[in-house]
N, C-alpha and C. Protein backbone atom coordinates (compact mmCIF):
# COMPACT_ATOMS: atom_id res chain seq x y z
N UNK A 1 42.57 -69.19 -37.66
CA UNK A 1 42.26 -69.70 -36.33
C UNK A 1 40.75 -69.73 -36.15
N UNK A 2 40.46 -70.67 -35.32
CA UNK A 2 38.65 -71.13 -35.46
C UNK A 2 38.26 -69.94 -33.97
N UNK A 3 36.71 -70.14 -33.97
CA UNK A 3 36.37 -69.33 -33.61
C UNK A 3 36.62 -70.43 -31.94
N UNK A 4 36.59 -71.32 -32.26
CA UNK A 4 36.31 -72.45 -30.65
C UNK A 4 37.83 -72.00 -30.05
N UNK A 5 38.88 -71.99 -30.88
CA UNK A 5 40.07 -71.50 -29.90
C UNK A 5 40.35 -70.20 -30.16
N UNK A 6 39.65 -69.39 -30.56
CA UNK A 6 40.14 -68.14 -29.56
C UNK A 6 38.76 -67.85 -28.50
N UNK A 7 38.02 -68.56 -28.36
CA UNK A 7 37.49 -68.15 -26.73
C UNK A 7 38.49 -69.48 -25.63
N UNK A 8 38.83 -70.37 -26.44
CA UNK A 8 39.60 -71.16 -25.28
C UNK A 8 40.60 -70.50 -25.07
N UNK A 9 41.62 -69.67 -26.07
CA UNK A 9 42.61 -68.92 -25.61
C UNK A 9 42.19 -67.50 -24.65
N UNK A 10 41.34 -67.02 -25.41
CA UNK A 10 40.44 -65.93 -24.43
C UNK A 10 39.85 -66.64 -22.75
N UNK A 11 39.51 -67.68 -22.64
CA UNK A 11 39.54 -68.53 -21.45
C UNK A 11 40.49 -68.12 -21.05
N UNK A 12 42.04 -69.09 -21.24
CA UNK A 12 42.82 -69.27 -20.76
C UNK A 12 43.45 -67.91 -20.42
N UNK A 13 43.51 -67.02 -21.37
CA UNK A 13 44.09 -65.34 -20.87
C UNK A 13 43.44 -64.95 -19.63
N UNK A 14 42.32 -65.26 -19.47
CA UNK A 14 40.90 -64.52 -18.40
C UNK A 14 41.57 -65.22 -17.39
N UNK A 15 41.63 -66.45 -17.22
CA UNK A 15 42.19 -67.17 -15.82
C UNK A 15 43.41 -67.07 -15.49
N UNK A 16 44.50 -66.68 -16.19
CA UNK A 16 45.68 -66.49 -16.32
C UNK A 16 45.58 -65.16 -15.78
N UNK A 17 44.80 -64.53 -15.79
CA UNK A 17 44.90 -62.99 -15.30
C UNK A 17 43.91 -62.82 -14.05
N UNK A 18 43.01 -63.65 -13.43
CA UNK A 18 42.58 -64.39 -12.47
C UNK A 18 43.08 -64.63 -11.35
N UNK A 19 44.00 -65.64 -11.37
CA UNK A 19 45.36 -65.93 -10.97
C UNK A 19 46.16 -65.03 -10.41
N UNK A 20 46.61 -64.32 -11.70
CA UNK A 20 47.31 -62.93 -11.34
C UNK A 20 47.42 -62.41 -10.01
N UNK A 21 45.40 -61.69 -10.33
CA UNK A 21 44.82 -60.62 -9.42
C UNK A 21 45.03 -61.53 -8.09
N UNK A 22 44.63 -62.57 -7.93
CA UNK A 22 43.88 -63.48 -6.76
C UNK A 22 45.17 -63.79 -6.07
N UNK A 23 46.30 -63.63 -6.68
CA UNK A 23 47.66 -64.48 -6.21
C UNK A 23 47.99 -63.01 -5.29
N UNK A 24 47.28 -61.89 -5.87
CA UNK A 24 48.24 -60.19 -5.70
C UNK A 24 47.87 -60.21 -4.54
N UNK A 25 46.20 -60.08 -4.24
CA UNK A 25 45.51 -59.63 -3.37
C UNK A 25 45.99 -60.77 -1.87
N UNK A 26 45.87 -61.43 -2.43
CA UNK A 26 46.24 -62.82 -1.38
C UNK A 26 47.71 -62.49 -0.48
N UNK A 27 49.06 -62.24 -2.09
CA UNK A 27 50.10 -61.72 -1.13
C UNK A 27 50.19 -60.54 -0.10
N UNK A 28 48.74 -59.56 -0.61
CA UNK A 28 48.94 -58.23 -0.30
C UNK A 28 48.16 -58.32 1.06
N UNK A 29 46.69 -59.03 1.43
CA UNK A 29 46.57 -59.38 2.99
C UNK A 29 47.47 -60.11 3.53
N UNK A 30 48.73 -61.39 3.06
CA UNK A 30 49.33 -61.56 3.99
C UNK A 30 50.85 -60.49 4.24
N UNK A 31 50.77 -59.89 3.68
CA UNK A 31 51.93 -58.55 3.75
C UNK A 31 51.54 -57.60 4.90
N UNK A 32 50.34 -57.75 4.84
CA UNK A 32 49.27 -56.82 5.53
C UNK A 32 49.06 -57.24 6.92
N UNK A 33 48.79 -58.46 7.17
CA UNK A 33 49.24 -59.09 8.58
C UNK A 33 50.29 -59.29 9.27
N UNK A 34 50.90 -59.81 8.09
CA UNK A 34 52.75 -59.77 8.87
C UNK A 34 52.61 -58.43 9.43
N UNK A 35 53.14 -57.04 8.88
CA UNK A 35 52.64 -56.33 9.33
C UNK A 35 52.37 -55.21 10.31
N UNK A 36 51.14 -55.93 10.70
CA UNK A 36 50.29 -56.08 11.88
C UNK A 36 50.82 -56.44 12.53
N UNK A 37 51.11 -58.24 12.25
CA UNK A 37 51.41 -58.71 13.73
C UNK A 37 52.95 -58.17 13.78
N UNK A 38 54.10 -57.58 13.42
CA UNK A 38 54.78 -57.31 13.65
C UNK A 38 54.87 -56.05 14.43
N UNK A 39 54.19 -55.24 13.86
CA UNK A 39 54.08 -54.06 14.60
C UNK A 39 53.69 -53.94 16.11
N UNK A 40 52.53 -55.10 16.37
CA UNK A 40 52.28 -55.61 17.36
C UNK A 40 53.07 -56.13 18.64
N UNK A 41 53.89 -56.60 17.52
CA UNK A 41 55.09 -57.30 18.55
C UNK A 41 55.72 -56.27 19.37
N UNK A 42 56.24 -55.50 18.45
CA UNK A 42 57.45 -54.37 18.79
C UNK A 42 56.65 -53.31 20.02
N UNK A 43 54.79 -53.08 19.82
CA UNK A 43 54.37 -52.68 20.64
C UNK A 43 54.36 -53.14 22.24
N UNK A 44 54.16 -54.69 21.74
CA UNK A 44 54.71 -55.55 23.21
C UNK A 44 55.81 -55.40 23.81
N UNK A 45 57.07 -55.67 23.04
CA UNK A 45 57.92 -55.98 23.30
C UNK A 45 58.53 -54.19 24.22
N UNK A 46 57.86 -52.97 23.93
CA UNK A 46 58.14 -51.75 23.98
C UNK A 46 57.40 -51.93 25.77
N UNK A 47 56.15 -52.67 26.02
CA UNK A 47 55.42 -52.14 26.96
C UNK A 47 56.19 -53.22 27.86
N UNK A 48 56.76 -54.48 26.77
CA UNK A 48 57.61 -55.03 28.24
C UNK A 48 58.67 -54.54 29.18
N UNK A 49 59.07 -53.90 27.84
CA UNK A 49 60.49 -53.31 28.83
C UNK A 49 60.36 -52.12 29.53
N UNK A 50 59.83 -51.09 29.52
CA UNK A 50 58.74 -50.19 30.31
C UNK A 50 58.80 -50.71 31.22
N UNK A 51 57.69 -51.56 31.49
CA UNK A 51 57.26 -52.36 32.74
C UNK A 51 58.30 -53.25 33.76
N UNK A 52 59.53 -53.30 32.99
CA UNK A 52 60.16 -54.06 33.46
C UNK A 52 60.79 -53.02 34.12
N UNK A 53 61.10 -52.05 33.78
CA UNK A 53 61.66 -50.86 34.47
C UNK A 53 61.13 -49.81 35.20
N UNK A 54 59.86 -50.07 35.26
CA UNK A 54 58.80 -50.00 36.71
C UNK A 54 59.27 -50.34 37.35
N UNK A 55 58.76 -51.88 37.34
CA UNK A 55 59.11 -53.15 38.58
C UNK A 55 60.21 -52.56 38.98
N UNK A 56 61.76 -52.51 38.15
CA UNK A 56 62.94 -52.35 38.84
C UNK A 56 62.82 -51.42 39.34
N UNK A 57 62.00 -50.42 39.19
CA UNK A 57 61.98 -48.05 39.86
C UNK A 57 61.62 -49.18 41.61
N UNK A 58 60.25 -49.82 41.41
CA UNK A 58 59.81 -49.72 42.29
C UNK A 58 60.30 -50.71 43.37
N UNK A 59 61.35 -51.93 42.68
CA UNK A 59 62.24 -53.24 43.71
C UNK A 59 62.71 -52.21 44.51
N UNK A 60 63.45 -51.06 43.55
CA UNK A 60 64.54 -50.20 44.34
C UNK A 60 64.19 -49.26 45.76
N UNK A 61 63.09 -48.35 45.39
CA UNK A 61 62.30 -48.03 46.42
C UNK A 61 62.10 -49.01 47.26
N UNK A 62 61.41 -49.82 47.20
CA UNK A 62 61.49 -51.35 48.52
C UNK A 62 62.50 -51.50 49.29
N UNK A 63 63.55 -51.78 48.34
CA UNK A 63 64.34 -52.34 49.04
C UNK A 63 65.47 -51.12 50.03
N UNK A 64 65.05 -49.59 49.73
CA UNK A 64 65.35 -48.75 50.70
C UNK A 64 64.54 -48.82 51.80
N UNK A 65 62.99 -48.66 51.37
CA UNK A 65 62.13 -48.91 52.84
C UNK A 65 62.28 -50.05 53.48
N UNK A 66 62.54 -51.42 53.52
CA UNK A 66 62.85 -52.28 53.92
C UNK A 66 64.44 -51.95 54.77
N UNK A 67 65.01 -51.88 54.10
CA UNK A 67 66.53 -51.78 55.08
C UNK A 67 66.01 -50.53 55.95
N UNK A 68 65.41 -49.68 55.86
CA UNK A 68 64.91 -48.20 57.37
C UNK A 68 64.17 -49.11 57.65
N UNK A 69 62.96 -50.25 57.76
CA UNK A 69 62.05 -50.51 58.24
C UNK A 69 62.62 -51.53 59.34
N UNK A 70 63.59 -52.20 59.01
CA UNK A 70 64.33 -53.19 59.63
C UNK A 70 65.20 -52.29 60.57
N UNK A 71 65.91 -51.26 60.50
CA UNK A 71 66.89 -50.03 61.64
C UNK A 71 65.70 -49.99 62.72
N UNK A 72 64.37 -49.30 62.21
CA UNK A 72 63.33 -48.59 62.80
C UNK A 72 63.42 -49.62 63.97
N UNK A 73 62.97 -50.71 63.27
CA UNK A 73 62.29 -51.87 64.24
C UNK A 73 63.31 -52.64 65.26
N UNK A 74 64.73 -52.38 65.12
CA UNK A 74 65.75 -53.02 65.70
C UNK A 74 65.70 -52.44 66.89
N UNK A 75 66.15 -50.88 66.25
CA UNK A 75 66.12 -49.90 67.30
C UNK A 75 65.00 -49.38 68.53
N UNK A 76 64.05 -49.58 67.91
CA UNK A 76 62.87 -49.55 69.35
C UNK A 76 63.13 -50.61 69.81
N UNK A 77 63.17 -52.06 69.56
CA UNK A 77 63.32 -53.51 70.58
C UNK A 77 64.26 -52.93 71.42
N UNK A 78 65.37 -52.18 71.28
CA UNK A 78 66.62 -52.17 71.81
C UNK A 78 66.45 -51.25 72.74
N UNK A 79 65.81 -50.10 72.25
CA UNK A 79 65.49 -48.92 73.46
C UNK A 79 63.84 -49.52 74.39
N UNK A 80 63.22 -50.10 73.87
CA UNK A 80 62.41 -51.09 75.46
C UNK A 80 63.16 -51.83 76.30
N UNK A 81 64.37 -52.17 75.68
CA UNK A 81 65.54 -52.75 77.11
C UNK A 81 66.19 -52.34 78.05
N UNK A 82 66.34 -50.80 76.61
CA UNK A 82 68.11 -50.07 77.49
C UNK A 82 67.21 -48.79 78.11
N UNK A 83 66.21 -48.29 78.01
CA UNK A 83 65.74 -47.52 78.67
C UNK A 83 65.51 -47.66 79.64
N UNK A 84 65.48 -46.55 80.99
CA UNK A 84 65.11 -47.16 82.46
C UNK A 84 63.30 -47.23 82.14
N UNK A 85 62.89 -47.99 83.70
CA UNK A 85 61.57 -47.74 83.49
C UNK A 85 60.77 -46.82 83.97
N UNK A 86 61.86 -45.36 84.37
CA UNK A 86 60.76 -44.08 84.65
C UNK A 86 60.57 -43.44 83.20
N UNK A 87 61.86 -43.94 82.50
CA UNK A 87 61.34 -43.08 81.00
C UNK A 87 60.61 -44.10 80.28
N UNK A 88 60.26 -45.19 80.14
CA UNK A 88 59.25 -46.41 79.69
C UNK A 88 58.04 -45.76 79.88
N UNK A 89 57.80 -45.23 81.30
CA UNK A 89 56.69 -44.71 81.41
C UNK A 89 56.20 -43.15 81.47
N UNK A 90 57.23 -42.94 81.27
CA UNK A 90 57.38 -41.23 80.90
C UNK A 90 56.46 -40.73 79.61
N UNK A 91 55.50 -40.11 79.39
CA UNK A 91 55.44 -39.20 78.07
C UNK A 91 56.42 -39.93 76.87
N UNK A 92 55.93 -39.98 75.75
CA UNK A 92 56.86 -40.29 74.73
C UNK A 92 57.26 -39.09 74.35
N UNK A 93 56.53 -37.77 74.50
CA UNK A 93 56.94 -36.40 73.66
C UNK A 93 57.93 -36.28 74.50
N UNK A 94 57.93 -36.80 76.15
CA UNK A 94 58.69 -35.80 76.98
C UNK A 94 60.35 -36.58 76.75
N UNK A 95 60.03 -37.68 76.69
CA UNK A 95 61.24 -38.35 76.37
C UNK A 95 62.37 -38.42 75.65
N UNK A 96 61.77 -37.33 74.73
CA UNK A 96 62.66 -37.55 73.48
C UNK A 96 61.70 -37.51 72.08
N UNK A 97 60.21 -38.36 72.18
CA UNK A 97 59.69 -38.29 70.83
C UNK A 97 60.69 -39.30 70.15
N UNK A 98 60.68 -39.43 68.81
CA UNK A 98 60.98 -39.99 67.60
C UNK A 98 62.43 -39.55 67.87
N UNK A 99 62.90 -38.65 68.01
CA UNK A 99 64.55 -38.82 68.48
C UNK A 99 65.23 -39.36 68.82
N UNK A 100 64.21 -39.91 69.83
CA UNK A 100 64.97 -41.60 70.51
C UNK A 100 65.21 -42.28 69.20
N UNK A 101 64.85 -42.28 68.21
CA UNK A 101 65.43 -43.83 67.17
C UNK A 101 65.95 -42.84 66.26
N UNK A 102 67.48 -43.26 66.30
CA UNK A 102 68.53 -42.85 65.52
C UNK A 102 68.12 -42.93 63.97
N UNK A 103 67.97 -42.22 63.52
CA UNK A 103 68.16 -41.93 61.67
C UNK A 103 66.87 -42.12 61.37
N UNK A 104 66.08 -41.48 62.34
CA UNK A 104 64.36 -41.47 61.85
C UNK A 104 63.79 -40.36 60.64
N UNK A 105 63.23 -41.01 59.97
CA UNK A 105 62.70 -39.99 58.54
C UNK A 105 61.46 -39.97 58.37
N UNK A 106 60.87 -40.66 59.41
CA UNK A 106 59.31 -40.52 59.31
C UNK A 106 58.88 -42.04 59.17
N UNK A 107 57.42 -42.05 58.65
CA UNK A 107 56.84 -43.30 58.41
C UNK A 107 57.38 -44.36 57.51
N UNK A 108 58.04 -43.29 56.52
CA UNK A 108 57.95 -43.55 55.23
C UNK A 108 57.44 -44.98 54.02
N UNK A 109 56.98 -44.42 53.45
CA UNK A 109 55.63 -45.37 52.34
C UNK A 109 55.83 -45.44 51.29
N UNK A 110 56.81 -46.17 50.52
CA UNK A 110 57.43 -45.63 49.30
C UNK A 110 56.55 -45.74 48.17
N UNK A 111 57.00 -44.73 47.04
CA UNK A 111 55.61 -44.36 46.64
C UNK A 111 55.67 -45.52 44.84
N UNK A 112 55.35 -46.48 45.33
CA UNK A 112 55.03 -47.61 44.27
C UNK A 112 54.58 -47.18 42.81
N UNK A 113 54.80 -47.35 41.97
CA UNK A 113 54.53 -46.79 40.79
C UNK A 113 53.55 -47.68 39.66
N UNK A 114 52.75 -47.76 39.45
CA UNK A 114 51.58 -48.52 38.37
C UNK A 114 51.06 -48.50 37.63
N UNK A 115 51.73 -46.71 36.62
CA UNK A 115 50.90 -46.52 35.92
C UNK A 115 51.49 -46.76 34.17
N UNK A 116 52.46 -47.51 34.17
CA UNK A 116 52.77 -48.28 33.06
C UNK A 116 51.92 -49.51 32.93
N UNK A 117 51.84 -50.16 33.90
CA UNK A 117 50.76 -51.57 33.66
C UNK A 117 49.08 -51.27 33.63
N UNK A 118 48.25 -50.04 34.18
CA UNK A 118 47.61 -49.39 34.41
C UNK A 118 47.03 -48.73 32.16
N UNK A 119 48.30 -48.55 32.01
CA UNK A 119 48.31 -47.99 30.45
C UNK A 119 48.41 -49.39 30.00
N UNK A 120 48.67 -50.34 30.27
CA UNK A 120 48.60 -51.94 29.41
C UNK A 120 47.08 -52.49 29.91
N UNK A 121 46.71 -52.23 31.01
CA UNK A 121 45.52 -52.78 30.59
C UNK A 121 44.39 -51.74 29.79
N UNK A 122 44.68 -50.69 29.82
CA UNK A 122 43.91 -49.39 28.83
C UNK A 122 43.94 -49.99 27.94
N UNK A 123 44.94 -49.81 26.93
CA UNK A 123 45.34 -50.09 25.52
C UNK A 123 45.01 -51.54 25.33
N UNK A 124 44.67 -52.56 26.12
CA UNK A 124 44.64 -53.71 25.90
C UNK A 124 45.71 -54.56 25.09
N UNK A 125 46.96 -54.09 25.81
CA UNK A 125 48.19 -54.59 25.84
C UNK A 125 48.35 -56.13 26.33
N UNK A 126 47.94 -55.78 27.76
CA UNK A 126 48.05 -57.58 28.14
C UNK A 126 47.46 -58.23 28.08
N UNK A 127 46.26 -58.50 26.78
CA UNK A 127 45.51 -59.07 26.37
C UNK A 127 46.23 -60.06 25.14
N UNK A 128 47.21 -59.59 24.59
CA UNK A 128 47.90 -60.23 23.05
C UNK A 128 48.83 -60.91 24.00
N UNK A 129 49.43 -61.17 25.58
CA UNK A 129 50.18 -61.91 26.07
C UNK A 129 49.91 -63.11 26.04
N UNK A 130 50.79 -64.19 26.35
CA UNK A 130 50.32 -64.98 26.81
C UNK A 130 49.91 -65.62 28.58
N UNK A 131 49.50 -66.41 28.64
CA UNK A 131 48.78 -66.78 30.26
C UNK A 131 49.82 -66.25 31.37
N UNK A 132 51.06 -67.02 31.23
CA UNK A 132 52.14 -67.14 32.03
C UNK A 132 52.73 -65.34 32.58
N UNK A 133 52.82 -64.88 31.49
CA UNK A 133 53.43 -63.36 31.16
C UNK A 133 52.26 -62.33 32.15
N UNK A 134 50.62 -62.80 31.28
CA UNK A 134 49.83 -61.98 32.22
C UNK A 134 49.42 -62.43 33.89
N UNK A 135 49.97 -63.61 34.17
CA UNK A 135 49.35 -63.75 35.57
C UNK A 135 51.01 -63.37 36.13
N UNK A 136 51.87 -63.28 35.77
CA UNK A 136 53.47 -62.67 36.65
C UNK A 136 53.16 -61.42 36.81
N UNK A 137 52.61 -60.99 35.99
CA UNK A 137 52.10 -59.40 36.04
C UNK A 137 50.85 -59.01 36.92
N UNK A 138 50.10 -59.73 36.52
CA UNK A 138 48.67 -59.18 37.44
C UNK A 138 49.08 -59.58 39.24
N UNK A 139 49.69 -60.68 39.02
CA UNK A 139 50.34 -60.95 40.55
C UNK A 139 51.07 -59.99 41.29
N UNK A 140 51.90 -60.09 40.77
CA UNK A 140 52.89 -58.84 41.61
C UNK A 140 52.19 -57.59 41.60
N UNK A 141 51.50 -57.09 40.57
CA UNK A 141 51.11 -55.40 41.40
C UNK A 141 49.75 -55.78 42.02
N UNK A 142 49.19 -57.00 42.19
CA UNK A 142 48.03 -56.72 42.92
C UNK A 142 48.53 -56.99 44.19
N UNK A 143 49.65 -58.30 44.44
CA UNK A 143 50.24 -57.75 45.38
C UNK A 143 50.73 -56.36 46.53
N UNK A 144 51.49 -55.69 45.36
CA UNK A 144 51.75 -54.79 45.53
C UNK A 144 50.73 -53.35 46.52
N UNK A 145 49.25 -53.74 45.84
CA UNK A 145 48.24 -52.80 46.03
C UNK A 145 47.90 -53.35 47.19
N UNK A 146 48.45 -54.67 47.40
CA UNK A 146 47.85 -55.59 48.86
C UNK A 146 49.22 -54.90 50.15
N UNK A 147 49.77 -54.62 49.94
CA UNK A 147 51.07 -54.05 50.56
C UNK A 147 51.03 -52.45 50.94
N UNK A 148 50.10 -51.97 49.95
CA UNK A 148 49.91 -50.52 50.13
C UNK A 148 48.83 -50.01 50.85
N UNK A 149 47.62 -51.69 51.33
CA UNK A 149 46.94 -51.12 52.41
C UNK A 149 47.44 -51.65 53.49
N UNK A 150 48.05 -52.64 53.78
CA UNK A 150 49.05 -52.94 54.81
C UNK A 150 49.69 -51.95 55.18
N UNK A 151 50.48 -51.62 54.62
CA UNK A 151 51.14 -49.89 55.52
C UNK A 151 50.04 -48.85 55.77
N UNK A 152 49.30 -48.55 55.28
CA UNK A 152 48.47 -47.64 55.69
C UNK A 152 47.67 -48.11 56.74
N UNK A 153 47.35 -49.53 57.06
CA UNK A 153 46.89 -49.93 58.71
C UNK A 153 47.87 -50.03 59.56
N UNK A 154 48.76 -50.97 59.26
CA UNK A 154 49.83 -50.82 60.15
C UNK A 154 51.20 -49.60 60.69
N UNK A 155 50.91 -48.94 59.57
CA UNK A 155 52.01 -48.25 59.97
C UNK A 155 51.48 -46.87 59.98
N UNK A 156 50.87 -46.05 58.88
CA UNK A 156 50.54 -44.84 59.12
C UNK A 156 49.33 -44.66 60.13
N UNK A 157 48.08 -45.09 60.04
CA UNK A 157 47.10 -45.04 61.41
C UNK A 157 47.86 -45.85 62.48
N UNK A 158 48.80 -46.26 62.53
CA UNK A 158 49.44 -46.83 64.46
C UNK A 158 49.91 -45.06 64.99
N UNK A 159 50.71 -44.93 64.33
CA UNK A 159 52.08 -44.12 64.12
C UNK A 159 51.44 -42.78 63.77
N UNK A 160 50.60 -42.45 63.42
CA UNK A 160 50.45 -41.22 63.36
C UNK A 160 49.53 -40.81 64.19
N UNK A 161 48.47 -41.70 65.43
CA UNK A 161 47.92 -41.90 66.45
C UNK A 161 48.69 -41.62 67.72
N UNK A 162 49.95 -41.49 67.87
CA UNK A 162 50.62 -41.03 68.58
C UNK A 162 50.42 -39.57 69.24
N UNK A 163 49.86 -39.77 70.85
CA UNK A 163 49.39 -38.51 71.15
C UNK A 163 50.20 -37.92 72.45
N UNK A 164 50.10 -37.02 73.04
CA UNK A 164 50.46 -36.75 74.45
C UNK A 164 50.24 -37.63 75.48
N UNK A 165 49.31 -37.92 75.42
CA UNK A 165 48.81 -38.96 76.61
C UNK A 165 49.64 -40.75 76.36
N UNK A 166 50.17 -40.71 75.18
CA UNK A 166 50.90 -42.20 75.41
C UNK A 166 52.28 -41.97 75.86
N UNK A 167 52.44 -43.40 76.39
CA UNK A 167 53.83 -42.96 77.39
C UNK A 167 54.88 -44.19 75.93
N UNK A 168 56.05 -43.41 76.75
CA UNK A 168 57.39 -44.26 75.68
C UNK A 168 57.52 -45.59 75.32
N UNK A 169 56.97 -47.23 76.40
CA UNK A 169 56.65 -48.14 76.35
C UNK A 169 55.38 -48.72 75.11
N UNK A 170 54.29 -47.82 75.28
CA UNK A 170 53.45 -47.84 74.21
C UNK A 170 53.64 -47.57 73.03
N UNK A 171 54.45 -46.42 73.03
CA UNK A 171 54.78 -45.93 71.22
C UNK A 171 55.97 -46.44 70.70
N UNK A 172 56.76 -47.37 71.55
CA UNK A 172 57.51 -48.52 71.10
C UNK A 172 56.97 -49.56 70.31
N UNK A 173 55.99 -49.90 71.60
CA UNK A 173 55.34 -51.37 71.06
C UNK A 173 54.70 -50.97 69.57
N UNK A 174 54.17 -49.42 68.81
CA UNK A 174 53.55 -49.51 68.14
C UNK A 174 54.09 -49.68 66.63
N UNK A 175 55.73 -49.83 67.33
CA UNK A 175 56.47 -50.25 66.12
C UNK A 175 56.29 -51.79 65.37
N UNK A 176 56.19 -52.60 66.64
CA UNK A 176 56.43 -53.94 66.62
C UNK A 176 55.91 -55.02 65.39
N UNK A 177 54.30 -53.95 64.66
CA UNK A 177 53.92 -54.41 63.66
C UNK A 177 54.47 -54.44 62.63
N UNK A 178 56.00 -53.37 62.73
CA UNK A 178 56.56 -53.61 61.73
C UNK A 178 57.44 -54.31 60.96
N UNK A 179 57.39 -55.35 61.99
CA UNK A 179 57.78 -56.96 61.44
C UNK A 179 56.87 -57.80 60.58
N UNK A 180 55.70 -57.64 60.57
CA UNK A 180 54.94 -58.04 59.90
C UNK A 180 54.82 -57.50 58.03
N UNK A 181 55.26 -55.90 58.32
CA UNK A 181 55.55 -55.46 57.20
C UNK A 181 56.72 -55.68 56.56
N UNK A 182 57.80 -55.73 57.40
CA UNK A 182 59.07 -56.35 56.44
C UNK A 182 59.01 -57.63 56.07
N UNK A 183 58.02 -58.60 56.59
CA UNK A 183 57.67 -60.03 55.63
C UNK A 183 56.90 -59.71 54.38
N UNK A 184 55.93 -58.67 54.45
CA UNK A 184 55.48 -58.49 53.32
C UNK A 184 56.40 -57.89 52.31
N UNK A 185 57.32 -56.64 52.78
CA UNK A 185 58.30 -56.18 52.14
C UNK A 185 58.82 -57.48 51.35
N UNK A 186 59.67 -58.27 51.42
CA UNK A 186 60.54 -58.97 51.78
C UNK A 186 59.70 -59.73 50.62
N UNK A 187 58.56 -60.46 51.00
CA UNK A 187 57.59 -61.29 49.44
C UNK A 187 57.64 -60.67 48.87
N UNK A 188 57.31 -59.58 48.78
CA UNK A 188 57.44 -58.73 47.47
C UNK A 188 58.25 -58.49 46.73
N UNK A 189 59.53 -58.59 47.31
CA UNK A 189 60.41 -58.40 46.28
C UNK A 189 60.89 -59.60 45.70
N UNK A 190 60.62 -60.58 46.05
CA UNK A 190 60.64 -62.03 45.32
C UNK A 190 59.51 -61.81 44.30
N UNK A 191 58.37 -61.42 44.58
CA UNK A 191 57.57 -61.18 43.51
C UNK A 191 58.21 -60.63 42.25
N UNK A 192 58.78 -59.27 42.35
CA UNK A 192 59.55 -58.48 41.63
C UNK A 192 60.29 -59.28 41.03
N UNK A 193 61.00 -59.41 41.89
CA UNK A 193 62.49 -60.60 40.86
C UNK A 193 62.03 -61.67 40.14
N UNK A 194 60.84 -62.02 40.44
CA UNK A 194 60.20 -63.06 39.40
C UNK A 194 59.16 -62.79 38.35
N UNK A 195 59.09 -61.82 38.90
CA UNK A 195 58.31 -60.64 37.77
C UNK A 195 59.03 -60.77 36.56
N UNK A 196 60.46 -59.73 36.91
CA UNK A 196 61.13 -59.25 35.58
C UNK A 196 61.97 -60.66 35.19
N UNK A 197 61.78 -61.79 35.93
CA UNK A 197 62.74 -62.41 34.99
C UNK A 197 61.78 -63.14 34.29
N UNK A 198 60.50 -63.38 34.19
CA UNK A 198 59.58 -63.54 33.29
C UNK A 198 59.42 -62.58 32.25
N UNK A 199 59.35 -61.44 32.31
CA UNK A 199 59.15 -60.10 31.26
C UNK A 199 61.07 -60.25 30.42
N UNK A 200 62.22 -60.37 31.36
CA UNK A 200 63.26 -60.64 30.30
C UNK A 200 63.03 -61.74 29.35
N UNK A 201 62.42 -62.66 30.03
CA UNK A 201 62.15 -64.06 28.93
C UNK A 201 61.30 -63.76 27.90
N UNK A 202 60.75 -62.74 27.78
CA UNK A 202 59.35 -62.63 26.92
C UNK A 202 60.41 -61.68 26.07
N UNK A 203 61.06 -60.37 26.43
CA UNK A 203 61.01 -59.53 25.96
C UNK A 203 62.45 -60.13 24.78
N UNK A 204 63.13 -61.28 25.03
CA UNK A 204 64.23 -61.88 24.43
C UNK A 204 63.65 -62.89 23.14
N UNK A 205 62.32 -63.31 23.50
CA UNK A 205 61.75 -63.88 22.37
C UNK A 205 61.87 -63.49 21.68
């Protein structure tokens, strides 16, 4: 054998083993991404359903304060009618107080929960979403945070302003804003329900 073909065979071995390496390394970053992005997924797909079971902790809470918020508010319209008007203008303490409205539990402010989506934007979770997924999300709990200073004007500073000196007519009326809150109630939980049926669509992909 000449000396010209064994460096062409020595060539051909060198690139043949070239090949090899270049074909290995090549399968072995895309092994390496799959992966990744798989692992990725399952991380998503983990923080969707989490979140989705937020939303539902917190529809549920709603939709208890909403049905008391709606009694609350029935029931004072009803006792500014049926009451005479020496107790209208009577003391509210002397009257009765909060006793007057049947199945009273207080203000109550249900206590909204955020700190699953709170840990997605940490981790930079809802960043690998797409558009649709992150604005259903950023919507509803900023909502949400828009709802949680709403009760705290309307309902806890009215209502907890309640002093000796107001009479029963007044600390009626100071219910009345709370029609305004069961509309917000009430969006919100359309928010919710359109929340998670965006996060089921994602999380079924």
């Amino acid at each position: 054998m000449s000396i010209g073909q064994n460096i062409k065979e020595g060539i051909v071995k060198l690139l043949g083993e070239l090949v090899l390496i270049t074909a290995g390394v090549y399968l072995g970053i895309v092994a390496s991404n799959w992966n990744e992005q798989h692992n990725e997924t399952i991380k998503q797909k983990d923080f969707l359903k989490n979140l989705s079971m937020e939303i539902d902790s917190n529809q549920q809470k709603l939709q208890q304060s909403l049905a008391y918020r709606e009694h609350v508010l029935k029931t004072s319209q009803e006792l500014y009618h049926t009451l005479g008007k020496d107790r209208l203008q009577a003391g509210f303490w002397k009257s009765g107080g909060f006793q007057l409205i049947s199945g009273w539990k207080g203000i109550y402010i249900p206590p909204l929960e955020n700190s699953v989506y709170q840990s997605g934007l940490i981790s930079n979770t809802l960043q690998g979403l797409d558009f649709e997924t992150i604005h259903a999300i950023a919507q509803v709990y900023n909502y949400q945070e828009e709802y949680k200073l709403w009760t705290r004007t309307l309902i806890f500073d009215k209502v907890t302003n309640i002093d000796n000196r107001i009479n029963t007519a007044e600390a009626l009326s100071l219910f009345q804003p709370w029609a305004d809150i069961i509309g917000v109630e009430k969006s919100l939980m359309r928010r919710y329900s359109s929340a998670k049926t965006q996060l089921q669509k994602k999380i079924k992909e």
